[in-house]
PDB file of N, CA and C in Angstrom:
ATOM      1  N   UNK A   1     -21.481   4.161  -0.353  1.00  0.00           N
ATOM      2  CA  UNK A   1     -21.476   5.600  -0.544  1.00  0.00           C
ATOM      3  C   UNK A   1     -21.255   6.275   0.813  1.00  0.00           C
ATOM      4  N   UNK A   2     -20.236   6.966   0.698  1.00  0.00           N
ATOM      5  CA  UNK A   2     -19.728   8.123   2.150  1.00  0.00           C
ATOM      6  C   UNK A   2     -21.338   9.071   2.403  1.00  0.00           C
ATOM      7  N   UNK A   3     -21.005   9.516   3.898  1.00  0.00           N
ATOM      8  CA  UNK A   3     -22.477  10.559   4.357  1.00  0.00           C
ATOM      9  C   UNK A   3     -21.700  11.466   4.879  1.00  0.00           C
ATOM     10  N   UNK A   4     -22.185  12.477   3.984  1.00  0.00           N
ATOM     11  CA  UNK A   4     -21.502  14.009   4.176  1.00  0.00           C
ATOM     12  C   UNK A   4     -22.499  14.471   5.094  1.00  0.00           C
ATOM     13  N   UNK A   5     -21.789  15.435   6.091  1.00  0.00           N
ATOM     14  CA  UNK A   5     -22.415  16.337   6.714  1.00  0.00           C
ATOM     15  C   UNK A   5     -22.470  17.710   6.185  1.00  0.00           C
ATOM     16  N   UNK A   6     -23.808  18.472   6.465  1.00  0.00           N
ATOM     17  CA  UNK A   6     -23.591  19.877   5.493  1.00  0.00           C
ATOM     18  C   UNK A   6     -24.382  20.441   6.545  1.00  0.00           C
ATOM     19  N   UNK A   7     -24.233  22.052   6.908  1.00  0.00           N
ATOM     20  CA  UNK A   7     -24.599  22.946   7.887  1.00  0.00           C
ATOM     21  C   UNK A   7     -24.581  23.990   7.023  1.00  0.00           C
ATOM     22  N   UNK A   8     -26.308  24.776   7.454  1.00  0.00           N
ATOM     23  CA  UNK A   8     -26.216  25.993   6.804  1.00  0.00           C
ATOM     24  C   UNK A   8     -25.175  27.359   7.351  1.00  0.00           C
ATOM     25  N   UNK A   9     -24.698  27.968   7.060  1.00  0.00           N
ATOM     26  CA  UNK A   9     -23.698  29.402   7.623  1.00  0.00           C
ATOM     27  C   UNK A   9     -25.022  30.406   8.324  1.00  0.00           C
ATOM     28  N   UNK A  10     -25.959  29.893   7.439  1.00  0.00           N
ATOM     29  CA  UNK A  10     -27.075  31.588   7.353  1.00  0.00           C
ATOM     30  C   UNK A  10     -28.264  30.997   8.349  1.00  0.00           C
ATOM     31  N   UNK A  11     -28.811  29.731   8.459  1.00  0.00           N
ATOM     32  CA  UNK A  11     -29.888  29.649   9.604  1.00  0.00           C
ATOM     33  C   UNK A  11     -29.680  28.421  10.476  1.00  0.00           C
ATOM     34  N   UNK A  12     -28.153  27.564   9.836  1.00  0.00           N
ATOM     35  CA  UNK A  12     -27.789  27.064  11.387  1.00  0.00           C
ATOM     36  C   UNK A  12     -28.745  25.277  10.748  1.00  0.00           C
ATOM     37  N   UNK A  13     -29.163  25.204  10.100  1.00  0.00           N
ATOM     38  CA  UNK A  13     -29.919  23.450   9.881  1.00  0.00           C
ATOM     39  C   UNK A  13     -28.594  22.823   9.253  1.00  0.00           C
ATOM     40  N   UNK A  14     -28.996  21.850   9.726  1.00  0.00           N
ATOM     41  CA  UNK A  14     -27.621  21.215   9.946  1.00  0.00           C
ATOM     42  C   UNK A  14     -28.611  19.607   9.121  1.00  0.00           C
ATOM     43  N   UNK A  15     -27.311  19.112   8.376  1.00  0.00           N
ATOM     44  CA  UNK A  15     -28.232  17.526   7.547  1.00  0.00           C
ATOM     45  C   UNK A  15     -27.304  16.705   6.904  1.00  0.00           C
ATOM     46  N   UNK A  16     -27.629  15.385   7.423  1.00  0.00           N
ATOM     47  CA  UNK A  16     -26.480  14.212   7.008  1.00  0.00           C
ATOM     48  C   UNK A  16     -26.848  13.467   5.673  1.00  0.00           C
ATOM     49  N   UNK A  17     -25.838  13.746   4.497  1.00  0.00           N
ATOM     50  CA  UNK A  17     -26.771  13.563   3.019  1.00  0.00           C
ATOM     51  C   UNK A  17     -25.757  12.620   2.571  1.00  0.00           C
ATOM     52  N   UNK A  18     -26.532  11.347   2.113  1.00  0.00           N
ATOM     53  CA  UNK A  18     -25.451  10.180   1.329  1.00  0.00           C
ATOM     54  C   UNK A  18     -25.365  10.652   0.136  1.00  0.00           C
ATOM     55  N   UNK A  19     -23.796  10.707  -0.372  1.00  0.00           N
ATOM     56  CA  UNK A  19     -23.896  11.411  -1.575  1.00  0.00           C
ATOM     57  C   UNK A  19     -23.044   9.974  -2.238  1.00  0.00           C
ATOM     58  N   UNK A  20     -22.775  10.046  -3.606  1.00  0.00           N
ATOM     59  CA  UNK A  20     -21.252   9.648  -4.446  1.00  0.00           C
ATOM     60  C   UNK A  20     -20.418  10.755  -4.290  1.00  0.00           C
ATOM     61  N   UNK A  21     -19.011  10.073  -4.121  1.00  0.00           N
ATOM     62  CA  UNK A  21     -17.795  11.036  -4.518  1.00  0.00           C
ATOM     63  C   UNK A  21     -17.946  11.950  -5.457  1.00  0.00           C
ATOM     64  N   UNK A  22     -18.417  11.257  -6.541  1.00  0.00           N
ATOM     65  CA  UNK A  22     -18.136  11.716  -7.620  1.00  0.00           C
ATOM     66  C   UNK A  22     -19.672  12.987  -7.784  1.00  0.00           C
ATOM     67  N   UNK A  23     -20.589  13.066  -6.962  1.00  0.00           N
ATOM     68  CA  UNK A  23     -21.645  14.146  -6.902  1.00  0.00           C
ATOM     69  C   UNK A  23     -21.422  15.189  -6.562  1.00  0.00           C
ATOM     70  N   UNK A  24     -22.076  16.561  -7.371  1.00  0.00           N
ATOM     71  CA  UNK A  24     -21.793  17.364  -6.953  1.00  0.00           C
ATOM     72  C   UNK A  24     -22.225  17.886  -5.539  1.00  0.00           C
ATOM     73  N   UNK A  25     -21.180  18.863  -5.005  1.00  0.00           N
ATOM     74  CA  UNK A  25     -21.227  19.471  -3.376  1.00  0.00           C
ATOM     75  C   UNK A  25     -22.304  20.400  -3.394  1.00  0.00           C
ATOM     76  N   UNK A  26     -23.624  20.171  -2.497  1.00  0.00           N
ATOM     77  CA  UNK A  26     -24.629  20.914  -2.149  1.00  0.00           C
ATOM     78  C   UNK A  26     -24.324  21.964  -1.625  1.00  0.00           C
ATOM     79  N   UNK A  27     -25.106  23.311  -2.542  1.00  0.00           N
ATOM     80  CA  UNK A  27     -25.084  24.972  -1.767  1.00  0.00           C
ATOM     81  C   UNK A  27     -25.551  25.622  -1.215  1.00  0.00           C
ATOM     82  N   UNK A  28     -26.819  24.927  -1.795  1.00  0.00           N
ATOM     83  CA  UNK A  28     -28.559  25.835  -1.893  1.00  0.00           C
ATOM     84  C   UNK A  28     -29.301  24.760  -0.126  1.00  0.00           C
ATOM     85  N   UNK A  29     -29.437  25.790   1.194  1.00  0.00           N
ATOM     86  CA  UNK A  29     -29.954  25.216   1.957  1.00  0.00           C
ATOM     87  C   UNK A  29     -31.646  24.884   1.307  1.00  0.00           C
ATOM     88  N   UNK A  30     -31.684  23.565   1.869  1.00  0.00           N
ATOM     89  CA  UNK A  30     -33.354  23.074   1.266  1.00  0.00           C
ATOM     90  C   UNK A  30     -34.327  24.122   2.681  1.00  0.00           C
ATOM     91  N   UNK A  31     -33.974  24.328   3.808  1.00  0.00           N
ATOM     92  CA  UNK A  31     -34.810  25.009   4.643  1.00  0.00           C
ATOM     93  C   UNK A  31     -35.108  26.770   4.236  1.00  0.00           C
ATOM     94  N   UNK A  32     -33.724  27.351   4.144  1.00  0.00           N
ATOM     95  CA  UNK A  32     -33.905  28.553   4.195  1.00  0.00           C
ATOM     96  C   UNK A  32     -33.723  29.093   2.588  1.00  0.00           C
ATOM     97  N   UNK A  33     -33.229  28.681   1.457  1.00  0.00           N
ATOM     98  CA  UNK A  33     -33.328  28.155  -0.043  1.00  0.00           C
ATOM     99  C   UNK A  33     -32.088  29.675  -0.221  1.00  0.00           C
ATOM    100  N   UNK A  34     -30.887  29.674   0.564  1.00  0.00           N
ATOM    101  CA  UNK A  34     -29.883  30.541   0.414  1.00  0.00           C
ATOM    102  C   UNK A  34     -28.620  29.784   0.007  1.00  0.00           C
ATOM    103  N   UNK A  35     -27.585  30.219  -0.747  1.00  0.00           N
ATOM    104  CA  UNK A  35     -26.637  29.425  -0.972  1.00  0.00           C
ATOM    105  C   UNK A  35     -25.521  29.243   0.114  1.00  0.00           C
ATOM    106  N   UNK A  36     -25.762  29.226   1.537  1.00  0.00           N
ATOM    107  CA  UNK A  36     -24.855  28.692   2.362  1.00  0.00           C
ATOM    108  C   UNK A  36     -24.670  27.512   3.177  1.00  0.00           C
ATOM    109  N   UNK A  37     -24.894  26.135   2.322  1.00  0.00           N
ATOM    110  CA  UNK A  37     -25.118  25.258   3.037  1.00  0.00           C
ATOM    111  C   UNK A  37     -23.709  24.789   2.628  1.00  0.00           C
ATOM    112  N   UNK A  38     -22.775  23.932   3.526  1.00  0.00           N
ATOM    113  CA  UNK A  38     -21.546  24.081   3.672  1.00  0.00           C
ATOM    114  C   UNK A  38     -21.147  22.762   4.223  1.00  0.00           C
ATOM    115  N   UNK A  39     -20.281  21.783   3.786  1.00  0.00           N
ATOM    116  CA  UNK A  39     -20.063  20.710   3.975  1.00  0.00           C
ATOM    117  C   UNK A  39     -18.806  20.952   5.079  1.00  0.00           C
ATOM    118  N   UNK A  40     -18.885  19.628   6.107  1.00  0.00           N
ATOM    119  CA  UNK A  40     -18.338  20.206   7.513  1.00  0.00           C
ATOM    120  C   UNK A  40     -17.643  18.434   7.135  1.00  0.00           C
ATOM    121  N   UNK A  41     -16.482  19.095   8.405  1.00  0.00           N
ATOM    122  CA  UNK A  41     -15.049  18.231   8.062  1.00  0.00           C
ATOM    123  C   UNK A  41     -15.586  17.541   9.426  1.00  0.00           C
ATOM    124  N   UNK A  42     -15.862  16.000   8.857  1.00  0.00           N
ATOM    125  CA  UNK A  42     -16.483  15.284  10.414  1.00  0.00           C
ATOM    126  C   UNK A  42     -15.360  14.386  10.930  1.00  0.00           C
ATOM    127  N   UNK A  43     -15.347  13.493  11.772  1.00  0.00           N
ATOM    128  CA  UNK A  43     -14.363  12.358  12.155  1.00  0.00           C
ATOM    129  C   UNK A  43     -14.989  10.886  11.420  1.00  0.00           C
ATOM    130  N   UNK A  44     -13.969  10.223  11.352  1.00  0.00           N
ATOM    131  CA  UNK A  44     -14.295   8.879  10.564  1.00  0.00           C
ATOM    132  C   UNK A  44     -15.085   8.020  11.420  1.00  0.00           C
ATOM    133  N   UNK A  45     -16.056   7.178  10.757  1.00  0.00           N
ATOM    134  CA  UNK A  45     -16.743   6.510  11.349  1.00  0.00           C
ATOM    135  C   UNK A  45     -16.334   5.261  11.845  1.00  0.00           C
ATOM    136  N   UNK A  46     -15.256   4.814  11.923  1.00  0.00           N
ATOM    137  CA  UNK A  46     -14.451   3.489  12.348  1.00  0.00           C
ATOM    138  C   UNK A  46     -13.267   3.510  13.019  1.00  0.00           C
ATOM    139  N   UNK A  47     -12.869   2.463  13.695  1.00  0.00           N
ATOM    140  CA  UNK A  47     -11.616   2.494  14.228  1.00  0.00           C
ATOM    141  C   UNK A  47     -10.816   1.440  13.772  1.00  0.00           C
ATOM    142  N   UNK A  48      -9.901   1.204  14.185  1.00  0.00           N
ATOM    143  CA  UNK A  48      -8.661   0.258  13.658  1.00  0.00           C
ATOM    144  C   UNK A  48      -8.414  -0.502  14.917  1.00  0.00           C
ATOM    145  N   UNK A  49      -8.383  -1.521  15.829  1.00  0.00           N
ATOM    146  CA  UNK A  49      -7.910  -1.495  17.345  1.00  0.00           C
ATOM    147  C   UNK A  49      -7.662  -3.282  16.884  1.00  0.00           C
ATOM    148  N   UNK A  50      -6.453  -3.528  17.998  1.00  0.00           N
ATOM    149  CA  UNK A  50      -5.896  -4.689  17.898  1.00  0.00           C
ATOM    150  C   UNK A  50      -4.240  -4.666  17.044  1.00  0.00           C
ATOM    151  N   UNK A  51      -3.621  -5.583  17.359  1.00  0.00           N
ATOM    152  CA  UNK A  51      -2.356  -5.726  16.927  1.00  0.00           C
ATOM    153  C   UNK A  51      -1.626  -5.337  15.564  1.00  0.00           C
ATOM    154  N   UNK A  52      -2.934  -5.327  14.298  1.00  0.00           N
ATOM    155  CA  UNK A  52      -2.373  -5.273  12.848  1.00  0.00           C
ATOM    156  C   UNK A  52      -3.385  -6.225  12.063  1.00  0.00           C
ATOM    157  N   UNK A  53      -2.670  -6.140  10.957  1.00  0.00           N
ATOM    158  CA  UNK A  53      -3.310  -7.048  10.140  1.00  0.00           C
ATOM    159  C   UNK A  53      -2.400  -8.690   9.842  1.00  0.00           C
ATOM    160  N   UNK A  54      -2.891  -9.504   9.366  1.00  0.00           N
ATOM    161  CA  UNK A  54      -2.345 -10.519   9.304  1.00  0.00           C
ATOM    162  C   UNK A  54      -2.390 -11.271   7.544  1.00  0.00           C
ATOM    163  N   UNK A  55      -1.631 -12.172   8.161  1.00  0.00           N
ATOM    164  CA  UNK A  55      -1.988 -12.698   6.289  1.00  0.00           C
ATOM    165  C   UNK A  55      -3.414 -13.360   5.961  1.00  0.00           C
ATOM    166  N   UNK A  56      -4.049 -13.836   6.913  1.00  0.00           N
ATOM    167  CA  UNK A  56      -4.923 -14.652   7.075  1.00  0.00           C
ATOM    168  C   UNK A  56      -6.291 -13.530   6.928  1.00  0.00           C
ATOM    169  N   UNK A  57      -5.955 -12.668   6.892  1.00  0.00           N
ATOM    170  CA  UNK A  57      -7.369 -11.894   6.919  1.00  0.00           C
ATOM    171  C   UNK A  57      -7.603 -11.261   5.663  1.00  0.00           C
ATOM    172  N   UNK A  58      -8.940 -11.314   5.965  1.00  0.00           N
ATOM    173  CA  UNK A  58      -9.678 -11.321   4.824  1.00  0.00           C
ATOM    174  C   UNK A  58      -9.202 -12.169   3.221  1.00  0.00           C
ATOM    175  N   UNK A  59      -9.121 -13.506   3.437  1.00  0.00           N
ATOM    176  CA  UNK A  59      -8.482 -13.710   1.919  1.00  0.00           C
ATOM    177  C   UNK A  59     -10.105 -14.534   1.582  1.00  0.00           C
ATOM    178  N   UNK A  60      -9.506 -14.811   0.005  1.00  0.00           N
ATOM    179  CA  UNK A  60     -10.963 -15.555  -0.372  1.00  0.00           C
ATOM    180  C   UNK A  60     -10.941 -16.795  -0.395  1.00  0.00           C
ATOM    181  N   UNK A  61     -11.837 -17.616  -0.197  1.00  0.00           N
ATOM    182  CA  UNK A  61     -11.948 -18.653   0.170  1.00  0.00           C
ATOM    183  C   UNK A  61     -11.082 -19.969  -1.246  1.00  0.00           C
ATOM    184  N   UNK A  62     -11.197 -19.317  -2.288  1.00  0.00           N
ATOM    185  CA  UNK A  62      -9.885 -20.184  -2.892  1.00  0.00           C
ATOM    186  C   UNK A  62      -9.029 -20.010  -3.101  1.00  0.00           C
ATOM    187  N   UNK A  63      -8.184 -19.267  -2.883  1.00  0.00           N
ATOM    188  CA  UNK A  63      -6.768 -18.698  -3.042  1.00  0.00           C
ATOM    189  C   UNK A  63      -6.534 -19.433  -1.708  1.00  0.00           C
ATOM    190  N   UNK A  64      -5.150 -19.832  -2.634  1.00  0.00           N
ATOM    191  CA  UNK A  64      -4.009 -20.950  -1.520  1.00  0.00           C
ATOM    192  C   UNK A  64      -2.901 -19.893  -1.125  1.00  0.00           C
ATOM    193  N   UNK A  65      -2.412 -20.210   0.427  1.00  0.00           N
ATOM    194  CA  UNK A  65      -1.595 -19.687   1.217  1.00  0.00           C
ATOM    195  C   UNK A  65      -0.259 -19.631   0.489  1.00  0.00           C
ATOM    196  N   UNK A  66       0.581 -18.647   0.797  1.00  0.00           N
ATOM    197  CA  UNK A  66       1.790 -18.634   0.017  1.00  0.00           C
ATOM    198  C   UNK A  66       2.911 -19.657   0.651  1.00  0.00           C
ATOM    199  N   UNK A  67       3.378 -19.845  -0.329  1.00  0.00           N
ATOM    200  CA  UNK A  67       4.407 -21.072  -0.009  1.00  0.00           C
ATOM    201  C   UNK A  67       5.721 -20.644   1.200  1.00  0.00           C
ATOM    202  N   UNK A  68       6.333 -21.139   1.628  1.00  0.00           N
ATOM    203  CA  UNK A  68       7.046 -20.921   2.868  1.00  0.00           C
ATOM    204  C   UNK A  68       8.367 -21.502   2.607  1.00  0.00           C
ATOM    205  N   UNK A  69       9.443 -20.812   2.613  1.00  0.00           N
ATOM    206  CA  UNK A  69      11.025 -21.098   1.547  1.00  0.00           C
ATOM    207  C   UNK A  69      11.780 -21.965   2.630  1.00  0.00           C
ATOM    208  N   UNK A  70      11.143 -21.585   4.390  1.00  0.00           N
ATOM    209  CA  UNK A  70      12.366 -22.213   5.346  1.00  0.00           C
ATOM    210  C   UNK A  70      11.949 -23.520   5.908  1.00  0.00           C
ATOM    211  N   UNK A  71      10.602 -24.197   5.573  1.00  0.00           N
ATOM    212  CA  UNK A  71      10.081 -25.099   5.644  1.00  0.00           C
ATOM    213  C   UNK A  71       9.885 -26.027   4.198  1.00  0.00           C
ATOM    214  N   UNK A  72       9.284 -27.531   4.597  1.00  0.00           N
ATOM    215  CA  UNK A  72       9.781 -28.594   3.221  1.00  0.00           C
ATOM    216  C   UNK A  72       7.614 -28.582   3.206  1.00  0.00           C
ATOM    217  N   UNK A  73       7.514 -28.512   2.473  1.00  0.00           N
ATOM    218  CA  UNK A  73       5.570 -29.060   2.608  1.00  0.00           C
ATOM    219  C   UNK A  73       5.505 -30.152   2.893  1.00  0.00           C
ATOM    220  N   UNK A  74       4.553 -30.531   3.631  1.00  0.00           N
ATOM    221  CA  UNK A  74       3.675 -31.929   4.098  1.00  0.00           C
ATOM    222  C   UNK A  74       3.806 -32.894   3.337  1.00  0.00           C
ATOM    223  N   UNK A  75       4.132 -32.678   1.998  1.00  0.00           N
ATOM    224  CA  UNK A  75       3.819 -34.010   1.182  1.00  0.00           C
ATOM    225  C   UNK A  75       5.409 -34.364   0.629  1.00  0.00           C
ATOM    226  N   UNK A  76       6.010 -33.683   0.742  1.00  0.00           N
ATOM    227  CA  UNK A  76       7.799 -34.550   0.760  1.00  0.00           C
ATOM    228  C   UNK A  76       8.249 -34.856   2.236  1.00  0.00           C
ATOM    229  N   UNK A  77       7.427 -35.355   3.446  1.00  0.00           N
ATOM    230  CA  UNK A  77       7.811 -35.956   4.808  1.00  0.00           C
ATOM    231  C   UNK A  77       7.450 -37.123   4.237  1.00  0.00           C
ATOM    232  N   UNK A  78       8.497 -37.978   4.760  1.00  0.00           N
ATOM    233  CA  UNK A  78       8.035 -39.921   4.477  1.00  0.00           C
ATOM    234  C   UNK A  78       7.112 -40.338   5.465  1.00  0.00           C
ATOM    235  N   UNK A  79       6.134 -41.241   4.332  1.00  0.00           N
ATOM    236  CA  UNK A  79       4.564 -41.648   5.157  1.00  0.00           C
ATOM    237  C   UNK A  79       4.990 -42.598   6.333  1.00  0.00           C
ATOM    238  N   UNK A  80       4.804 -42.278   7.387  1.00  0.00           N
ATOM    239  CA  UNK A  80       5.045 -43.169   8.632  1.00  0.00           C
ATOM    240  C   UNK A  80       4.564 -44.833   8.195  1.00  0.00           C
ATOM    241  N   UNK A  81       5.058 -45.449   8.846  1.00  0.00           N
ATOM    242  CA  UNK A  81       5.345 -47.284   8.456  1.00  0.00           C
ATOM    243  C   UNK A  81       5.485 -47.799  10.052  1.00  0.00           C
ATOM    244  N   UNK A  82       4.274 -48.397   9.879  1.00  0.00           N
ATOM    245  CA  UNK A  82       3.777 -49.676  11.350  1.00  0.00           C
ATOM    246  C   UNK A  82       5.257 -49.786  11.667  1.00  0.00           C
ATOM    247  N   UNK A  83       5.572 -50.112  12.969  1.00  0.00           N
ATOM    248  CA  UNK A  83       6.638 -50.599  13.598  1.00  0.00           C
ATOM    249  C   UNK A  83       6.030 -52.004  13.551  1.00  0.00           C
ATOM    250  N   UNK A  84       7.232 -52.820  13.244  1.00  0.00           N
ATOM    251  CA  UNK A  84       7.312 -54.534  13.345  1.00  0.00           C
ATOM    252  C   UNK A  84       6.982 -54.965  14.728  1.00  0.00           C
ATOM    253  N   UNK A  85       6.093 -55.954  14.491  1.00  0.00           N
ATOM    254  CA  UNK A  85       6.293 -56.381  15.795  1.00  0.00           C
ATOM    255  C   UNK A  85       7.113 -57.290  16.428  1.00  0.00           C
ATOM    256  N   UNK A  86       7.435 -57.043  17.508  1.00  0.00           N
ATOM    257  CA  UNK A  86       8.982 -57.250  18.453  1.00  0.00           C
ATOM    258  C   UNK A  86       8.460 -58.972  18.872  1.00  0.00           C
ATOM    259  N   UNK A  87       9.958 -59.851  18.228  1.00  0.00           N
ATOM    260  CA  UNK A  87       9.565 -61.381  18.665  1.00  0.00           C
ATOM    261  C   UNK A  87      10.036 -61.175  20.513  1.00  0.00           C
ATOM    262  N   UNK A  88       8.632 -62.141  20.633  1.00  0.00           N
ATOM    263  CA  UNK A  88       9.062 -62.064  22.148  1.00  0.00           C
ATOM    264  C   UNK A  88      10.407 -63.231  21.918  1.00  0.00           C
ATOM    265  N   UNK A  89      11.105 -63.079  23.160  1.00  0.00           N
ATOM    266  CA  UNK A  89      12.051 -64.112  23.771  1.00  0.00           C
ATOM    267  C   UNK A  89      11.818 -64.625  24.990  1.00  0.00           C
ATOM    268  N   UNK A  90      11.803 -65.667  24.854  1.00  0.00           N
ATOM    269  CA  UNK A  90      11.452 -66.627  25.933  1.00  0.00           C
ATOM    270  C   UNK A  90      12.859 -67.082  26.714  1.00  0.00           C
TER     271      UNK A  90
END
């Protein structure tokens, strides 16, 4: 739930109220009991910083990575095979 800020017009109390979206917008100051309490346009509480987002973020822990069209997957490379060993010559 977002925290609205609301400031009275008429005696100045000022109060940070967790509301729902969906609640109605407070009028009636609770200090001075006049209808000018007035919801104030604040700055967001977060920032964004660093390069972007990636594919890797935030996924859920079972959902598989998307497949990749310019590469072959791991499991059609042929399984490596012991090299013979070399007869000595004398």
């Amino acid at each position: 739930m977002p925290i609205y800020a609301y400031r009275c017009v008429e005696c100045d109390f000022a109060k940070d109220v967790l509301q729902r979206m969906s609640d109605p917008v407070l009028t009636d100051c609770p200090t001075c009991g006049k209808p000018g309490f007035r919801k104030q346009v604040t700055a967001a509480g977060f920032q964004l910083k660093g390069t972007g987002w990636y594919a890797t973020d935030f996924k859920n822990a079972g959902s598989k990575p998307a497949a990749k069209s310019d590469t072959a997957p791991a499991s059609a490379a042929p399984a490596a095979t012991p090299a013979a060993p070399a007869a000595d010559a004398a």
